[in-house]
N, C-alpha and C. Protein backbone atom coordinates (compact mmCIF):
# COMPACT_ATOMS: atom_id res chain seq x y z
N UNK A 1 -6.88 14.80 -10.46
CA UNK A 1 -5.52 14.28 -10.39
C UNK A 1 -5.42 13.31 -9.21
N UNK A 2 -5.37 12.49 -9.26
CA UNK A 2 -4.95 11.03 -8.50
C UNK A 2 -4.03 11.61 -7.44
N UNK A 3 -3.80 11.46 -6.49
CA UNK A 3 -3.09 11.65 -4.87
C UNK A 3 -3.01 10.26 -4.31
N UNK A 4 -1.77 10.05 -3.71
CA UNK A 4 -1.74 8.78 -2.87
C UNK A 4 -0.61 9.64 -1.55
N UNK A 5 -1.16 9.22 -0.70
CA UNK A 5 -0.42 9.68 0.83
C UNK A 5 -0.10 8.82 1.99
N UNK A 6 0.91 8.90 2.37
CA UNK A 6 1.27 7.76 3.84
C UNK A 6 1.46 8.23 4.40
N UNK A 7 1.59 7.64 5.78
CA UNK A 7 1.84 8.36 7.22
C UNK A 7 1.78 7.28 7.60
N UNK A 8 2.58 7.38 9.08
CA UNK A 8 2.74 6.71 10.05
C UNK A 8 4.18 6.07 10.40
N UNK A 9 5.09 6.18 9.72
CA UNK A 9 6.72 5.71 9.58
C UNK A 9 7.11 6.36 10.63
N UNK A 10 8.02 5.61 11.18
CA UNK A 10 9.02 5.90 12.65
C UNK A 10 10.14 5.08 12.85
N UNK A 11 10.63 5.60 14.09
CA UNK A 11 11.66 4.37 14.26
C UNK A 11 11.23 3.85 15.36
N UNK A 12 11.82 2.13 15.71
CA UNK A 12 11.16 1.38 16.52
C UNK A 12 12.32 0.52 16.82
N UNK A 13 11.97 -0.25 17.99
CA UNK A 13 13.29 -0.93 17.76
C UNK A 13 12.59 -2.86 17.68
N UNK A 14 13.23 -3.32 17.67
CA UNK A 14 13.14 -4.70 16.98
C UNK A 14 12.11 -5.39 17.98
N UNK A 15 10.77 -6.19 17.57
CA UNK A 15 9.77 -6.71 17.90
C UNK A 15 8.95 -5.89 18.33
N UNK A 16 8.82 -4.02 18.10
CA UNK A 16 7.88 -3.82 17.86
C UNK A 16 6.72 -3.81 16.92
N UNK A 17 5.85 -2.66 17.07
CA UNK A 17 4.74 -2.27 15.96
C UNK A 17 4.52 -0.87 15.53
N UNK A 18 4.76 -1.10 14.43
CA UNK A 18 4.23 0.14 13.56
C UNK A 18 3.05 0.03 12.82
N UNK A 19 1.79 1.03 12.23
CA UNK A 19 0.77 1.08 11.53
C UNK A 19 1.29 2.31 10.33
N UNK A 20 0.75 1.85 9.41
CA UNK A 20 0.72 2.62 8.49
C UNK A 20 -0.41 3.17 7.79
N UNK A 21 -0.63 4.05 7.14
CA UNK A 21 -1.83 4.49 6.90
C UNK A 21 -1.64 4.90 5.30
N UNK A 22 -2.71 4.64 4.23
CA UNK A 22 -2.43 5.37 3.04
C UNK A 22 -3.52 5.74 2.51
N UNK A 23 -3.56 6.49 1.95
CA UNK A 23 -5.34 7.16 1.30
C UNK A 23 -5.17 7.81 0.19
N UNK A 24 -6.29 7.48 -0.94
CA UNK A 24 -5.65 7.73 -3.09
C UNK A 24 -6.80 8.90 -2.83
N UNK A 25 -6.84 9.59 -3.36
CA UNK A 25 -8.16 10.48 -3.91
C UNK A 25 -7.96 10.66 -5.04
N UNK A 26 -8.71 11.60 -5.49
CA UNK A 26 -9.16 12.16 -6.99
C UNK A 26 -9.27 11.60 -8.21
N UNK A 27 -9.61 10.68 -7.91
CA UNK A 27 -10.60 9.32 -8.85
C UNK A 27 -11.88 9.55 -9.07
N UNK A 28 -12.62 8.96 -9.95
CA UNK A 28 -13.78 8.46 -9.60
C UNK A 28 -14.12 6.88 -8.83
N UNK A 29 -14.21 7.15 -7.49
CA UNK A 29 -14.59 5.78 -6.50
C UNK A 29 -15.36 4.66 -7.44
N UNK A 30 -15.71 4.64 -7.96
CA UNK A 30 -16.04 3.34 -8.86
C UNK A 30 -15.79 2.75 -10.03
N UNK A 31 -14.36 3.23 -9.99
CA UNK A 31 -13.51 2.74 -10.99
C UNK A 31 -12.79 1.75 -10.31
N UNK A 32 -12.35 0.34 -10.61
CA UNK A 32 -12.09 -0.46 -10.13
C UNK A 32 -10.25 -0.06 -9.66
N UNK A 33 -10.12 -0.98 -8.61
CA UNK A 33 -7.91 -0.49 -8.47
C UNK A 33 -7.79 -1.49 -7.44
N UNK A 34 -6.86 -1.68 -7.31
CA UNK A 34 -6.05 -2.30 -6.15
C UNK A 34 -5.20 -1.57 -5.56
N UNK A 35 -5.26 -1.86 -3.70
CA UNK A 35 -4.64 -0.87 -3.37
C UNK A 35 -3.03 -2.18 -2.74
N UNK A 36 -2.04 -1.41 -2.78
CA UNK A 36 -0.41 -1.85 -2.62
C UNK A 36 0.39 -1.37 -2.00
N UNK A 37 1.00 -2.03 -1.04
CA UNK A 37 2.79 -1.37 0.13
C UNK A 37 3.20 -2.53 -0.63
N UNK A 38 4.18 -1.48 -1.52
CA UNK A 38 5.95 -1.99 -1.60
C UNK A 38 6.85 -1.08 -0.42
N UNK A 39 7.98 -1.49 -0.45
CA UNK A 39 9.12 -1.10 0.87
C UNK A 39 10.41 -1.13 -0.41
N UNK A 40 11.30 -0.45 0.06
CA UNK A 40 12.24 -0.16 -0.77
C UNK A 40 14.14 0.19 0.34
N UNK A 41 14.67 -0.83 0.52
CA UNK A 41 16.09 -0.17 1.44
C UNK A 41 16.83 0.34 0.64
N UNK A 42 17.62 0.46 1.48
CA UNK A 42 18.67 1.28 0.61
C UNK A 42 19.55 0.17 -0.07
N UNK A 43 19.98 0.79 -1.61
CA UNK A 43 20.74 0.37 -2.48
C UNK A 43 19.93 -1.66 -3.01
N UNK A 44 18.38 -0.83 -2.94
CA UNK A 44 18.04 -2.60 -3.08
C UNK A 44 16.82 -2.18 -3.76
N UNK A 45 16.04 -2.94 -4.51
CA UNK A 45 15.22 -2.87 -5.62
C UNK A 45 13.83 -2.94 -4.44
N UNK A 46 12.70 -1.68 -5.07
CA UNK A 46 11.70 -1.75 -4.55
C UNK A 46 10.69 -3.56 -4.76
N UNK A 47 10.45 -3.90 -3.39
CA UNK A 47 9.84 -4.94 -3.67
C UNK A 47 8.40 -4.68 -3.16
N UNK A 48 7.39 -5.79 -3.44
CA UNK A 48 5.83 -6.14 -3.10
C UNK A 48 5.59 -6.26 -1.47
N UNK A 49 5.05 -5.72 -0.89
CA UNK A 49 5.07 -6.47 0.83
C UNK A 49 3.39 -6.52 0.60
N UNK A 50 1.97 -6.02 0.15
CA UNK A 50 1.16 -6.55 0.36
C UNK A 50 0.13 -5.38 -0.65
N UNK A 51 -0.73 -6.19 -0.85
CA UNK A 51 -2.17 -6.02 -1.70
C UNK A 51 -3.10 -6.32 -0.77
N UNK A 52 -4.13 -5.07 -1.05
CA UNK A 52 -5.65 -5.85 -1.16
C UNK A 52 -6.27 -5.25 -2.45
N UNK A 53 -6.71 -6.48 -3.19
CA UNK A 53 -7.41 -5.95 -4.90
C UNK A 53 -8.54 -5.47 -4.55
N UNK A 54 -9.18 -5.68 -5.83
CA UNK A 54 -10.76 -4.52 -5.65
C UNK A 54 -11.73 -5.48 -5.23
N UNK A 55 -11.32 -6.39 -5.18
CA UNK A 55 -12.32 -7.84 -4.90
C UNK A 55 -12.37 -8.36 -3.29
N UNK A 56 -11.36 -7.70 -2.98
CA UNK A 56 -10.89 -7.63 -1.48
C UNK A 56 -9.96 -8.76 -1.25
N UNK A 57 -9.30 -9.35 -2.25
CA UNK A 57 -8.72 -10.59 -2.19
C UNK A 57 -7.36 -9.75 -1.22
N UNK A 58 -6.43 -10.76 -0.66
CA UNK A 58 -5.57 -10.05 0.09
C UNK A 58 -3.95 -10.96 -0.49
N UNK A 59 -3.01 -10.10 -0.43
CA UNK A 59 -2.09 -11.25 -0.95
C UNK A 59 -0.61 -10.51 0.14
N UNK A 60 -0.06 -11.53 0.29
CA UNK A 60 1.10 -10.68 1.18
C UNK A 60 2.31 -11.65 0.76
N UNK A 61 3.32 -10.61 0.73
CA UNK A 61 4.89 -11.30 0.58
C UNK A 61 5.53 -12.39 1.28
N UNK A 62 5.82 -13.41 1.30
CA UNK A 62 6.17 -14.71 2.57
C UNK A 62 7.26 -13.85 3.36
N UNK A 63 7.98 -12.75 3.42
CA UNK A 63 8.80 -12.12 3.98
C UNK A 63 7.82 -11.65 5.71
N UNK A 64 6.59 -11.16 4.98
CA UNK A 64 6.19 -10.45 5.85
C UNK A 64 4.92 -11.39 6.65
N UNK A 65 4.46 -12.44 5.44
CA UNK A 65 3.46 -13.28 6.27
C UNK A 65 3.08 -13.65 7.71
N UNK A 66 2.01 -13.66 8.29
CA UNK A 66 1.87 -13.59 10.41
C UNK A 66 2.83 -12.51 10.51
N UNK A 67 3.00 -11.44 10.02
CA UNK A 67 3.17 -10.62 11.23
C UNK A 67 2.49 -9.05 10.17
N UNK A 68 2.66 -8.79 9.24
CA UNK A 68 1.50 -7.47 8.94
C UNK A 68 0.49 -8.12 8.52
N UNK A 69 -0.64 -7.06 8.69
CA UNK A 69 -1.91 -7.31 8.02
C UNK A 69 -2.35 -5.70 7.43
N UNK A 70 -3.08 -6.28 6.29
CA UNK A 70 -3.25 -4.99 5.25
C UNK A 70 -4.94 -5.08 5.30
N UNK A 71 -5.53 -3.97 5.63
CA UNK A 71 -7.16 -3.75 5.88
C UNK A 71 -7.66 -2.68 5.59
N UNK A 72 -8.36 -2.20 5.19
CA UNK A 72 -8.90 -1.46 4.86
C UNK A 72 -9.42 -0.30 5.95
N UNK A 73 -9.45 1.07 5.66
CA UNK A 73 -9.51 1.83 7.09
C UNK A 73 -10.75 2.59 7.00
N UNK A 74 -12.24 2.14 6.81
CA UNK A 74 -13.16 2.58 7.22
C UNK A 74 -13.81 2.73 5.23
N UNK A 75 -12.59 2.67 4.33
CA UNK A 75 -13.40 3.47 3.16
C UNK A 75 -12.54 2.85 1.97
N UNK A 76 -12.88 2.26 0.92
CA UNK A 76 -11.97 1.44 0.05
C UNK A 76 -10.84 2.40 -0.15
N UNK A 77 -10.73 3.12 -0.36
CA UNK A 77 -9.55 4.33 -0.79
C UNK A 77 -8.41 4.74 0.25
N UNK A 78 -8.87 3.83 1.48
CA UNK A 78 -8.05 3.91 2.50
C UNK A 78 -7.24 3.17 3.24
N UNK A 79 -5.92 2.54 3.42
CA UNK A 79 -5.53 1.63 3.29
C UNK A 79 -4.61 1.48 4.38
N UNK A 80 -4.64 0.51 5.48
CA UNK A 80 -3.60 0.79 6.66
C UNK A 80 -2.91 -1.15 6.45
N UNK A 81 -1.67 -0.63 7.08
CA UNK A 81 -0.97 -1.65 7.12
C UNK A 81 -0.04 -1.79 8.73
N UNK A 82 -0.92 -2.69 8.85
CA UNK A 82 0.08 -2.86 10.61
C UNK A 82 0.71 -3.96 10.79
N UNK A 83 1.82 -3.43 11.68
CA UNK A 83 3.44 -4.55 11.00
C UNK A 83 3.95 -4.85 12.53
N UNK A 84 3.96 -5.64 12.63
CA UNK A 84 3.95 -6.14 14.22
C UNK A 84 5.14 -7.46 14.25
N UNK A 85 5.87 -7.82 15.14
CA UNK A 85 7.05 -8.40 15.24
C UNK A 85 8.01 -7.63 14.64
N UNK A 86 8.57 -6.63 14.10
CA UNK A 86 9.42 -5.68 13.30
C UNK A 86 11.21 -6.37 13.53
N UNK A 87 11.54 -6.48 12.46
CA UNK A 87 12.69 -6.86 12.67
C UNK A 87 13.69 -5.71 12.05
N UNK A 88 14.94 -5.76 12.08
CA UNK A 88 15.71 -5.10 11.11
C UNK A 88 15.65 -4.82 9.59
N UNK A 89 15.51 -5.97 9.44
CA UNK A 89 15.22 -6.04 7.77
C UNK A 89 13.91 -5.75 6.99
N UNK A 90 13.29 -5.02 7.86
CA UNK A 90 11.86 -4.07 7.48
C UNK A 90 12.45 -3.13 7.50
N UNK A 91 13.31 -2.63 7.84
CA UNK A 91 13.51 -1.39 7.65
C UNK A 91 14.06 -0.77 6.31
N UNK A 92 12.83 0.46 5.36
CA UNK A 92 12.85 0.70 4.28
C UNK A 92 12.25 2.07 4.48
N UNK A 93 12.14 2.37 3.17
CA UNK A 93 11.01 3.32 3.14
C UNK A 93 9.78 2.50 2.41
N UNK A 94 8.90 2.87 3.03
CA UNK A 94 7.38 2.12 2.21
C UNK A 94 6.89 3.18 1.32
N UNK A 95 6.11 2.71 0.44
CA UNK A 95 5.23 3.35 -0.35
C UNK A 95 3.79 3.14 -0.59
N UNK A 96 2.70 3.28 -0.22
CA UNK A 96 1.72 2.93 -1.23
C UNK A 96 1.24 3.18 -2.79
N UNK A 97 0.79 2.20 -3.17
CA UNK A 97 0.48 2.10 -4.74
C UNK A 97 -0.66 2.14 -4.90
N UNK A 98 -1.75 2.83 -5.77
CA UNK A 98 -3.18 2.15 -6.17
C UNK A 98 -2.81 1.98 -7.88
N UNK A 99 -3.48 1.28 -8.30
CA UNK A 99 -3.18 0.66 -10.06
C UNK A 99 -5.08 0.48 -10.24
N UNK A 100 -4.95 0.93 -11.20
CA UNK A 100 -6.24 1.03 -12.02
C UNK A 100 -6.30 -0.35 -12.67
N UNK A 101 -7.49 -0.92 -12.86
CA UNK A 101 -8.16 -2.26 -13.12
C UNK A 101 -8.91 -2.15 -14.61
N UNK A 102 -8.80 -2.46 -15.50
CA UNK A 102 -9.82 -2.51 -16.13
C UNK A 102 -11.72 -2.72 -15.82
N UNK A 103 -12.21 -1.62 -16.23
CA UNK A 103 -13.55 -1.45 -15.82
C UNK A 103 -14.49 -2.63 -16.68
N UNK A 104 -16.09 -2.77 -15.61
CA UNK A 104 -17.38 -3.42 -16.37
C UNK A 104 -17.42 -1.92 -17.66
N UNK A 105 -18.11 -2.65 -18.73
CA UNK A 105 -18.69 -2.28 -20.05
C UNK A 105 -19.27 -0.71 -19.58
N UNK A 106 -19.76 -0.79 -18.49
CA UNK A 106 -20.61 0.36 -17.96
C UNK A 106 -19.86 1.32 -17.68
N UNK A 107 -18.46 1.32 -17.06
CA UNK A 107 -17.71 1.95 -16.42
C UNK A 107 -16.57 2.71 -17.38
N UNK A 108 -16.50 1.85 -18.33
CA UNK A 108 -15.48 2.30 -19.68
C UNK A 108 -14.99 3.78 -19.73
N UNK A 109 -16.07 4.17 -20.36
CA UNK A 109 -15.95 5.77 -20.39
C UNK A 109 -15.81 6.63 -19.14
N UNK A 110 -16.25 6.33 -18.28
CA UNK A 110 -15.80 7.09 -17.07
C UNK A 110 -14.41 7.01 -16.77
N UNK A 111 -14.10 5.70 -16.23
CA UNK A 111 -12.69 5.23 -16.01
C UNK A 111 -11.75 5.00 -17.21
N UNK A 112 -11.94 5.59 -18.26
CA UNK A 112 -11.15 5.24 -19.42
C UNK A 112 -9.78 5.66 -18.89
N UNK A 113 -9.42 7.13 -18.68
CA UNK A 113 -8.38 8.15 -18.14
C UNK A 113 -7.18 7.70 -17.18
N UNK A 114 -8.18 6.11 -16.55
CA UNK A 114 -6.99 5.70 -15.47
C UNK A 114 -6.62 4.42 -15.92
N UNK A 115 -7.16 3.68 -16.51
CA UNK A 115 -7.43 2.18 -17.44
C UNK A 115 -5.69 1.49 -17.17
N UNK A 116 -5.36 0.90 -16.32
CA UNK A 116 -3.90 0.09 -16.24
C UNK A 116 -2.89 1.52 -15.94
N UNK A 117 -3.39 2.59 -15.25
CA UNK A 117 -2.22 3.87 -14.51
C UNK A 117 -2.33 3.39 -13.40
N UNK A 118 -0.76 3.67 -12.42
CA UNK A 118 -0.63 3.16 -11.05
C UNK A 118 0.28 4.54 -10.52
N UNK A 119 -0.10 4.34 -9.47
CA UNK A 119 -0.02 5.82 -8.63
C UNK A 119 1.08 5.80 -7.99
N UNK A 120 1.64 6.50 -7.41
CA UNK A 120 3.07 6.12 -6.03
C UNK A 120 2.75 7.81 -4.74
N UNK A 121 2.97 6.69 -4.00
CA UNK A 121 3.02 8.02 -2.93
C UNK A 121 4.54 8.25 -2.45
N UNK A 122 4.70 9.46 -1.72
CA UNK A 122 6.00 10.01 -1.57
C UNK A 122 6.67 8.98 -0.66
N UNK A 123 6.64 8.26 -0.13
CA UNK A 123 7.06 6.89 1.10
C UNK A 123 6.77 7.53 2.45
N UNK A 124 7.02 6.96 3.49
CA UNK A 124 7.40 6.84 4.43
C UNK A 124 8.12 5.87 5.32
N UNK A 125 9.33 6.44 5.79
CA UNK A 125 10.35 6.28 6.02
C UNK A 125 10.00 5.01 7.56
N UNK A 126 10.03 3.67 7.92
CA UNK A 126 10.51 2.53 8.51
C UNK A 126 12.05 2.16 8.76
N UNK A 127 12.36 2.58 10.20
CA UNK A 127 13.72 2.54 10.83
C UNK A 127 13.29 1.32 11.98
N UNK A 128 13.85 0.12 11.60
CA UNK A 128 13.56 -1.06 13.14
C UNK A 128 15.40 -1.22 12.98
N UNK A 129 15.18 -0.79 14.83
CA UNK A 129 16.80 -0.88 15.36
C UNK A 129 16.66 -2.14 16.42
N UNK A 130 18.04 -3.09 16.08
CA UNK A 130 17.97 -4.03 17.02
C UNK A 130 18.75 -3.64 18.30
């Protein structure tokens, strides 16, 4: 069963830094995915703040551009996001996402089970006070 977990949410007050941390298990690791922080405020539609795919390509929201960076934390399945300049309007709850990729020919049958499923972790909660 697939697990996705965060940590690291606090409150801060405006132009600091927060890190975030997220980690998927119970996969098989060589099934292809991309790992994802969306942020979600209150009474407002969960949006995208940053990817890194399975290719390691990196893509980030122009909201958040120069000031988080999304990297990888020692192990593909592990995913930190550190958010530096923090303004008010970061303040959400985040989530991480992993989404299953379609697999090589080889991989099919193994990874069939997750083939285009995307995961959600419980959030963690981002308070920036000005």
């Amino acid at each position: 069963q697939v697990q996705v977990e965060e940590s690291g949410g606090d409150s801060v007050q405006a132009g600091g830094s927060l890190r975030l941390s997220c980690r998927a298990s119970g996969f098989v690791a060589a099934c292809p995915y991309d790992m994802n922080w969306f942020r979600q405020a209150p009474g407002e539609e969960r949006e995208f703040v940053s990817m890194i795919a399975d290719d390691a390509q990196i893509t980030y929201a122009d909201s958040v551009k120069g000031r988080f960076t999304i990297s990888q934390a020692g192990a593909k399945n592990m995913v930190d996001l550190q958010m530096n300049s923090l303004k008010p309007e970061d303040t959400a709850m985040y989530y991480c996402n992993i989404r299953f990729r379609v697999p090589a020919n080889d991989l099919i049958f193994v990874c069939a089970g997750e083939v285009g499923r995307a995961y959600w972790g419980q959030g963690t909660q981002v308070t920036v006070s000005s």
